[in-house]
Structure formats: C-alpha cells, structure tokens
C-alpha atoms as a PDB file:
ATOM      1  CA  UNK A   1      -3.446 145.747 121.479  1.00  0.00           C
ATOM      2  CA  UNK A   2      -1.949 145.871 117.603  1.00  0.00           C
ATOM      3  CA  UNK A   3       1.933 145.495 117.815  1.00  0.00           C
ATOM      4  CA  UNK A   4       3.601 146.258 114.644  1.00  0.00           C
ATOM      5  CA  UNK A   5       6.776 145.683 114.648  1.00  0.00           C
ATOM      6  CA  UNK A   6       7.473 144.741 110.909  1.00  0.00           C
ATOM      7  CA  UNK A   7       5.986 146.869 108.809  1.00  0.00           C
ATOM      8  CA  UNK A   8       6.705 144.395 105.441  1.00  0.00           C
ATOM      9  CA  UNK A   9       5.976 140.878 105.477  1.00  0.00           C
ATOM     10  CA  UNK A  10       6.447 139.993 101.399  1.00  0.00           C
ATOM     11  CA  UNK A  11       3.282 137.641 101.713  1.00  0.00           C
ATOM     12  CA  UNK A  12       1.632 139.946  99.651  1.00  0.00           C
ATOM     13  CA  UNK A  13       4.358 140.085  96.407  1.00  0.00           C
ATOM     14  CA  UNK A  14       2.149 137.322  94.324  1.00  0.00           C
ATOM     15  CA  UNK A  15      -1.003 139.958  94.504  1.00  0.00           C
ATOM     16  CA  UNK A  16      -3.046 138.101  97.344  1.00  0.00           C
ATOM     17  CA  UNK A  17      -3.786 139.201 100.848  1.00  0.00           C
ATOM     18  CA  UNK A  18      -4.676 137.782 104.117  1.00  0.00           C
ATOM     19  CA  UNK A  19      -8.498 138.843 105.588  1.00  0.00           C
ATOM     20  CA  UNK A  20      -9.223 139.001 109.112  1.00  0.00           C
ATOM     21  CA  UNK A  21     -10.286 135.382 109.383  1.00  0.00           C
ATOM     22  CA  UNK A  22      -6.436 134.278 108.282  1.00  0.00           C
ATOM     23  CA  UNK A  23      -7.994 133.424 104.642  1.00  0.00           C
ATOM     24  CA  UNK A  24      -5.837 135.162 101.261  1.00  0.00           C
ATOM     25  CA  UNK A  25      -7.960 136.494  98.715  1.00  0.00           C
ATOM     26  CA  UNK A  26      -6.408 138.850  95.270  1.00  0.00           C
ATOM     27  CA  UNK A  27      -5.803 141.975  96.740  1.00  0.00           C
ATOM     28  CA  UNK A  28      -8.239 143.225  93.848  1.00  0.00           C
ATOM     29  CA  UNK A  29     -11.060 140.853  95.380  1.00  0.00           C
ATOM     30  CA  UNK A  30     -14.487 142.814  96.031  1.00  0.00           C
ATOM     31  CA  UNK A  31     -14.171 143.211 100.054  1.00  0.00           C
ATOM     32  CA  UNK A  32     -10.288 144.099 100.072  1.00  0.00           C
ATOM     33  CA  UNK A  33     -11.583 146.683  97.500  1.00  0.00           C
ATOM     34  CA  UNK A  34     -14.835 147.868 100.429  1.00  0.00           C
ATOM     35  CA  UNK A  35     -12.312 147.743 103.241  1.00  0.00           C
ATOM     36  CA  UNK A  36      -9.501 149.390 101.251  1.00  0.00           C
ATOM     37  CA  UNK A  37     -12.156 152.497  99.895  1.00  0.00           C
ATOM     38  CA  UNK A  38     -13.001 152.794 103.419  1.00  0.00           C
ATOM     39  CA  UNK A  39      -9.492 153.693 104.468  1.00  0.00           C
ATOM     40  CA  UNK A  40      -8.816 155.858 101.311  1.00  0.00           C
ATOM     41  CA  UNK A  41     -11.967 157.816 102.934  1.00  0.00           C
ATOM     42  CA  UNK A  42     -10.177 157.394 106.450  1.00  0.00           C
ATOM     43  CA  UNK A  43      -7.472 159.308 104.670  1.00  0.00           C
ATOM     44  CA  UNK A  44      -9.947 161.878 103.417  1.00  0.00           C
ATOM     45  CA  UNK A  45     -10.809 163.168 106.451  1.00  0.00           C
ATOM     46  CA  UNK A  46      -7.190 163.093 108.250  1.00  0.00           C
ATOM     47  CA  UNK A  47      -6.826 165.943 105.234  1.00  0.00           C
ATOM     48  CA  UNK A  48     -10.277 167.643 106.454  1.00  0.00           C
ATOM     49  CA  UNK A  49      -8.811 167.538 110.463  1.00  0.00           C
ATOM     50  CA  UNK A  50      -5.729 170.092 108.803  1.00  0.00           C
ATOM     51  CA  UNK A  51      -8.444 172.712 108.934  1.00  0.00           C
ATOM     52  CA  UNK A  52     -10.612 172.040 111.931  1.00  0.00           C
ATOM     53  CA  UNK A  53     -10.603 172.543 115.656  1.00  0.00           C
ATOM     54  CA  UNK A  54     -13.073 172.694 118.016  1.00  0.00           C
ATOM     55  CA  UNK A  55     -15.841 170.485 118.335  1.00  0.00           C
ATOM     56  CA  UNK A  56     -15.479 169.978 114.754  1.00  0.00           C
ATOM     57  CA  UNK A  57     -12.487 167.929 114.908  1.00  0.00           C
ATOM     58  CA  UNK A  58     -13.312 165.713 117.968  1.00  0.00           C
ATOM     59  CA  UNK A  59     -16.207 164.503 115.822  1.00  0.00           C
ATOM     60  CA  UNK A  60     -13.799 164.092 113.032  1.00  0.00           C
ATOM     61  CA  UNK A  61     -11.549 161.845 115.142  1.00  0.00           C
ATOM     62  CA  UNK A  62     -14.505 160.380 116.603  1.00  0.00           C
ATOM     63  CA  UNK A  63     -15.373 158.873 113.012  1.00  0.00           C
ATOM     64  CA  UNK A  64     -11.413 158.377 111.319  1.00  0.00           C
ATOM     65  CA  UNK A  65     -11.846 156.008 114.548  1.00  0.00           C
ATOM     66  CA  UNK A  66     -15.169 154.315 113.459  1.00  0.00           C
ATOM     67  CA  UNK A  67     -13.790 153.995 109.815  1.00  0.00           C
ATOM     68  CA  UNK A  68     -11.131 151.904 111.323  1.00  0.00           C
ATOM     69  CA  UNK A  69     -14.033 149.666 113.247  1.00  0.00           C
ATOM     70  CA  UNK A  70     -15.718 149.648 110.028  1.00  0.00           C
ATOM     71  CA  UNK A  71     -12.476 148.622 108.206  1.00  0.00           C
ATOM     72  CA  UNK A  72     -11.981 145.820 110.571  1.00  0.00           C
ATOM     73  CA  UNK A  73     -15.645 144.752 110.216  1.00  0.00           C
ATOM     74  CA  UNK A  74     -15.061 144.216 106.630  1.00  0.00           C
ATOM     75  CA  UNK A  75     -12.161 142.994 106.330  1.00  0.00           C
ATOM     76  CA  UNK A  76     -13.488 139.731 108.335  1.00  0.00           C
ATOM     77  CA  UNK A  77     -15.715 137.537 105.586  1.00  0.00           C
ATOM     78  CA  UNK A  78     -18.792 135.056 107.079  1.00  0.00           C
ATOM     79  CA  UNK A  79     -20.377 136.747 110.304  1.00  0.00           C
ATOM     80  CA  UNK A  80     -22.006 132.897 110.819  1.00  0.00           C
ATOM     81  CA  UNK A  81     -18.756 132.001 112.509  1.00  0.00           C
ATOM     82  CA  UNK A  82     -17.887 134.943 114.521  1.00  0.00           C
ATOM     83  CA  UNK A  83     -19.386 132.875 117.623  1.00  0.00           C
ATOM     84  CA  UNK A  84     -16.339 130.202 117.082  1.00  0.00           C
ATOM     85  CA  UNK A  85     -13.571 133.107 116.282  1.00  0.00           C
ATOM     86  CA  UNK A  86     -10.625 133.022 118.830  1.00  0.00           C
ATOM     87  CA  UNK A  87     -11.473 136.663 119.907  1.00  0.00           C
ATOM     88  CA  UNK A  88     -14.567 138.492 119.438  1.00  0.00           C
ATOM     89  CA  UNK A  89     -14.716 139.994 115.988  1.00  0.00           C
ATOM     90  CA  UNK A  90     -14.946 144.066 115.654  1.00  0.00           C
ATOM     91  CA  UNK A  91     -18.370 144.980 114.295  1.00  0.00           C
ATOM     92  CA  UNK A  92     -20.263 148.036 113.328  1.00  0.00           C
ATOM     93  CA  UNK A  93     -23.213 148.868 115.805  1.00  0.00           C
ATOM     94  CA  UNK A  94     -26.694 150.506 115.738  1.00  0.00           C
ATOM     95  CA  UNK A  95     -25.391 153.097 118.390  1.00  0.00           C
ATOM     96  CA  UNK A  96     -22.651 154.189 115.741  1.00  0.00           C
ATOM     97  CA  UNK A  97     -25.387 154.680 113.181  1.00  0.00           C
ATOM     98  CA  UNK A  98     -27.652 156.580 115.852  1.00  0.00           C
ATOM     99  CA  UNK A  99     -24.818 158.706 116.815  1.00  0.00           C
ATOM    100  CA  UNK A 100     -24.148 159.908 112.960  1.00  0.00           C
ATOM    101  CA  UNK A 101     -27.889 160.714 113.253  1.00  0.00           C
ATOM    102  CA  UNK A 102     -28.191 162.639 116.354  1.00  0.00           C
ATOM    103  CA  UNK A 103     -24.993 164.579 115.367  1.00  0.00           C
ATOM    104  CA  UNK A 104     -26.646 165.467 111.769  1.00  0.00           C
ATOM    105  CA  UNK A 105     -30.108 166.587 113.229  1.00  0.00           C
ATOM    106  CA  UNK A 106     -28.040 168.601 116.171  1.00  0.00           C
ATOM    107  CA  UNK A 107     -25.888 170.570 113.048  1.00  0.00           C
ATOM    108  CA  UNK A 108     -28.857 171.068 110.525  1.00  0.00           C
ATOM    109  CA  UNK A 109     -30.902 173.042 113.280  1.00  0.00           C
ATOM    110  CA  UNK A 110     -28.414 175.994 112.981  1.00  0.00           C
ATOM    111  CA  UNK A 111     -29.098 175.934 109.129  1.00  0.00           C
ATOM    112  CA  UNK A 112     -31.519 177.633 106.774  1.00  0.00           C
ATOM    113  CA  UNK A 113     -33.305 175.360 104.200  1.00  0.00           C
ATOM    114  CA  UNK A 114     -31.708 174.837 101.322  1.00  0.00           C
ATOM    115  CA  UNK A 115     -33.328 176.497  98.059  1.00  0.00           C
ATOM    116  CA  UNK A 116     -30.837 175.235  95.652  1.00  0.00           C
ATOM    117  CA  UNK A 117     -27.814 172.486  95.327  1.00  0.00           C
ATOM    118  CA  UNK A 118     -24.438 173.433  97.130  1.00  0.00           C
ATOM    119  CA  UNK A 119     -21.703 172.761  94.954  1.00  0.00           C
ATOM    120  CA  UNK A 120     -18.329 171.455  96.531  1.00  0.00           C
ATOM    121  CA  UNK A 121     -16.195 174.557  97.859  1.00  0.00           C
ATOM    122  CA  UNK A 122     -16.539 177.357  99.762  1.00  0.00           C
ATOM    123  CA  UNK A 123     -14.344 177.774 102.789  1.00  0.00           C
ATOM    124  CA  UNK A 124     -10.714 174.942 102.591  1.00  0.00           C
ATOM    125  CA  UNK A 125     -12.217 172.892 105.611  1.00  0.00           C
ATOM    126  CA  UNK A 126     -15.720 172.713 103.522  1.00  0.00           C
ATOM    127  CA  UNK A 127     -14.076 171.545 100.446  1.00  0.00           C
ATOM    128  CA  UNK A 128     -11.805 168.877 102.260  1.00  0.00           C
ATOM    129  CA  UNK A 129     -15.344 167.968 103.540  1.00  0.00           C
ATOM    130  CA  UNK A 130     -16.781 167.142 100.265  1.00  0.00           C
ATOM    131  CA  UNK A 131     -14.364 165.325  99.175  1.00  0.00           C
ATOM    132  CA  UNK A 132     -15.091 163.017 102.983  1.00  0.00           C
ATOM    133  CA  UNK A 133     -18.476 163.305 101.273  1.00  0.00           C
ATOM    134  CA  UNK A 134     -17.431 161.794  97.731  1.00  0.00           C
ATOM    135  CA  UNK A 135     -15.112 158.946  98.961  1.00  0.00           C
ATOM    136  CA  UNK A 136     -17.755 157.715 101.616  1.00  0.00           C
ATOM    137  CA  UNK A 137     -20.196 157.426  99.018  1.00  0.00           C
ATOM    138  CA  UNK A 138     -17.657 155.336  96.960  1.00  0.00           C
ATOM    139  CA  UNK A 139     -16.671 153.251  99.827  1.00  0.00           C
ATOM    140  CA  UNK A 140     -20.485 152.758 100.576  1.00  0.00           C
ATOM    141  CA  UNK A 141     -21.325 151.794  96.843  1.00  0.00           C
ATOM    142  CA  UNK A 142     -18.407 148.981  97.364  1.00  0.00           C
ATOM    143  CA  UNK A 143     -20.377 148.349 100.234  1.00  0.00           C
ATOM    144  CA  UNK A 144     -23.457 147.245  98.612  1.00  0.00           C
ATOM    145  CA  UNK A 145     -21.339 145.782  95.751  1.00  0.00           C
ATOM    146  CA  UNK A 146     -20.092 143.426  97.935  1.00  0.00           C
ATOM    147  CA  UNK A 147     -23.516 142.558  99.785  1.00  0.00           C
ATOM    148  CA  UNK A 148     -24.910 141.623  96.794  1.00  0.00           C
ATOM    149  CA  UNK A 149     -22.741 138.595  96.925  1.00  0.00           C
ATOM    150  CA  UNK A 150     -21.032 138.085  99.980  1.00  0.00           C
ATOM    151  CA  UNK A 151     -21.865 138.683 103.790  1.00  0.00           C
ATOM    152  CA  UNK A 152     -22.145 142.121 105.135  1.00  0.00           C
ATOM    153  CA  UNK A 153     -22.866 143.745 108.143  1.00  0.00           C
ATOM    154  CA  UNK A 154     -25.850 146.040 107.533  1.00  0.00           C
ATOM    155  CA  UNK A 155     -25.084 148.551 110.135  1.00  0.00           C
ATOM    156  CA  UNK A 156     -22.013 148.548 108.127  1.00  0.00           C
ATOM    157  CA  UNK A 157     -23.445 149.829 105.018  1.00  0.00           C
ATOM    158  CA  UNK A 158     -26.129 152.051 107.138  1.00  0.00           C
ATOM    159  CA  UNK A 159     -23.028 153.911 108.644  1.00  0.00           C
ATOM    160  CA  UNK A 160     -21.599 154.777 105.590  1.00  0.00           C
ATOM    161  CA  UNK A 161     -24.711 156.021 104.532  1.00  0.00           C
ATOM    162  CA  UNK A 162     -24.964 158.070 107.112  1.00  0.00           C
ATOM    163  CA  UNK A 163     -21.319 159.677 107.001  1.00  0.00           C
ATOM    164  CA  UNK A 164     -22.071 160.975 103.237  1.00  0.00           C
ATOM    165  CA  UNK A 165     -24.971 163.045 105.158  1.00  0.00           C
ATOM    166  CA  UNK A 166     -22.837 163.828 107.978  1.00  0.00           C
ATOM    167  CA  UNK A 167     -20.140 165.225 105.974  1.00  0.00           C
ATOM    168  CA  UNK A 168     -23.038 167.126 103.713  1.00  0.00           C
ATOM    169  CA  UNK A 169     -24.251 169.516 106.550  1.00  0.00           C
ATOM    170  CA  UNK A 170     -20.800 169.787 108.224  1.00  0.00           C
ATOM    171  CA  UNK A 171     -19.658 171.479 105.002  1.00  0.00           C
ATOM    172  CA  UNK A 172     -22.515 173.917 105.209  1.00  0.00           C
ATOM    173  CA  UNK A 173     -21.770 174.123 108.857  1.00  0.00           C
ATOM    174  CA  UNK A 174     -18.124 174.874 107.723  1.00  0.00           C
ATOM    175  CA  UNK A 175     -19.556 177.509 105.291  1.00  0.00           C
ATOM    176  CA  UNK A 176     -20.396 179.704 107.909  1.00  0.00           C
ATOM    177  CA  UNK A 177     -23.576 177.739 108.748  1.00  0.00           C
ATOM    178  CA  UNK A 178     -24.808 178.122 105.000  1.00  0.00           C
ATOM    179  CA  UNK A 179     -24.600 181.073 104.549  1.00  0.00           C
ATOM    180  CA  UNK A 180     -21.290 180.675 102.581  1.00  0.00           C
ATOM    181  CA  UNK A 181     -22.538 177.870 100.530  1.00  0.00           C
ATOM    182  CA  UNK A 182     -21.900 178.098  97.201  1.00  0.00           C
ATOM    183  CA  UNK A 183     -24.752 177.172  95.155  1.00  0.00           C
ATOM    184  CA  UNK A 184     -25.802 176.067  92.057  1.00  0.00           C
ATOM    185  CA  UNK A 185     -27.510 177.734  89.421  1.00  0.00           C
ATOM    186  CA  UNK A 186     -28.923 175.869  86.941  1.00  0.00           C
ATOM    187  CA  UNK A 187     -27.936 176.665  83.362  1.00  0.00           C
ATOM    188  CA  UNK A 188     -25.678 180.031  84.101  1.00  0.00           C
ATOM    189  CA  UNK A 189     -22.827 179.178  81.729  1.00  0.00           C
ATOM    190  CA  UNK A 190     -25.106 178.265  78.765  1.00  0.00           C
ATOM    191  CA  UNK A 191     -25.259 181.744  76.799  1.00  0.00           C
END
C-alpha cells in the first residue's frame, strides 16, 4: 500500500528526480517525460468521467487505473533486473492490451461504417474523449521515443496504442452511436 504522508520532499529543487529503481535522472529526461505524458492523459480522462455514467465510466476508471500501472511500468528503467528488485515490479500485460481490444470490437458493432473523418466534437463527453484520444497518442509517441533508446515494455507501448482506438469509437459511441458524429468535409470552407 502507497502511504503519503508528505506530500513535498525538496529532492527535486535542483531539476532531477528519483525513478522507480531509486536512480535520479533531469526531470526533463526522455522516460520522466513518457511516464509524465501518461499521467497528463490520466488527467484527460478524469475530465471525460465529468460527463459519463453508466458502463461508460466504469471502463473509464477501469483504464485512469491502467494508466497508473502503465505509469509505474515506466517509470522503472532496465526490465533485466526486475528478477533481483526487492518487490516485484508493476508491469503492463497482454490481458490489458486484449481487454482494450475486446472492449473496441464490442462498441464498434453498434456503429455504422464510417464514410468520412469525424472531427473532434459533437456531444461534451465526445469532445473530452478526443482530447483522451490526442494525449494518448502523445504519451504513446514518447513511448516509442524512448524505446528507441532505452528499455521498454512492449505491451506498454501496445496499450497505448490501443487506448487512442478505444477512445476513437467511444466518442462515436458518445455521439449517439455515430450518428451525431460530426464529420469532415473535405474542402467546404475554400470558396
């Protein structure tokens, strides 16, 4: 259990902070920058859960729970030594990924094709949605930034993939299954 019972600590005054494994890093280093997206998108969808209910916002909690798994996965560098790590470090897991996929093909069956791009808006919780949709795919291109160089978990990166899509079709869901999408149409402004 997490006990907080200071909430400053001034360790991080001189710009550096400390990563799950105990090591300090700049606070703008490339995975404090990943983990630190990731909870700006966490934030994102606390917004969305303003106008949900239902089954709508259980799956929203569901996931502002998994973005603090995936926070914790990231914020702990070289997944060679998680077998010698005093505890048993929090990582991102195929069955996370699977569930953002069964959840995605279970929405989409109650909408219609789509015959044009949807443009962010339409009903409040839909917007608040896109902008889920936007961070993720920020947080997931910090992601792969910081694969390139440094160990990652790839379920990790998978999952955020995954949200961005997730969030897609629970706009249109939002949008009265689709049929309040607002869509694009190409050139209309141009006369």
């Amino acid at each position: 259990m997490v006990v907080l019972s200071k909430i400053y600590t001034r360790t991080g005054d001189a710009g550096t902070t400390a990563l799950g494994d105990g090591s300090r890093v700049p606070k703008t280093d490339a995975r404090v920058e990943a983990y630190g997206t990731v909870d700006e998108a966490n934030a994102t969808i606390g917004m969305a859960r303003l106008h949900a209910s239902g089954e709508m916002d259980d799956r929203l909690a569901m996931i502002q729970n998994d973005m603090f798994d995936l926070g914790a996965d990231l914020c702990r560098p070289n997944m060679a030594a998680d077998a010698q790590a005093e505890y048993p470090p929090l990582r991102m897991t195929a069955a996370q990924v699977d569930r953002l996929e069964a959840e995605i093909d279970a929405m989409n069956t109650a909408l219609e094709p789509l015959r044009s791009f949807v443009l962010p808006g339409g009903s409040a919780l839909a917007a608040h949605l896109h902008l889920c949709r936007t961070v993720s795919r920020r947080a997931e291109r910090r992601c792969v930034e910081l694969a390139g160089g440094e160990d990652v978990n790839a379920d990790a990166v998978k999952y955020l993939n995954r949200l961005s899509d997730w969030f897609f079709v629970a706009s249109r869901i939002a949008n009265d299954d689709g049929r309040a999408d607002v869509l694009w149409v190409p050139g209309a402004n141009r006369t």
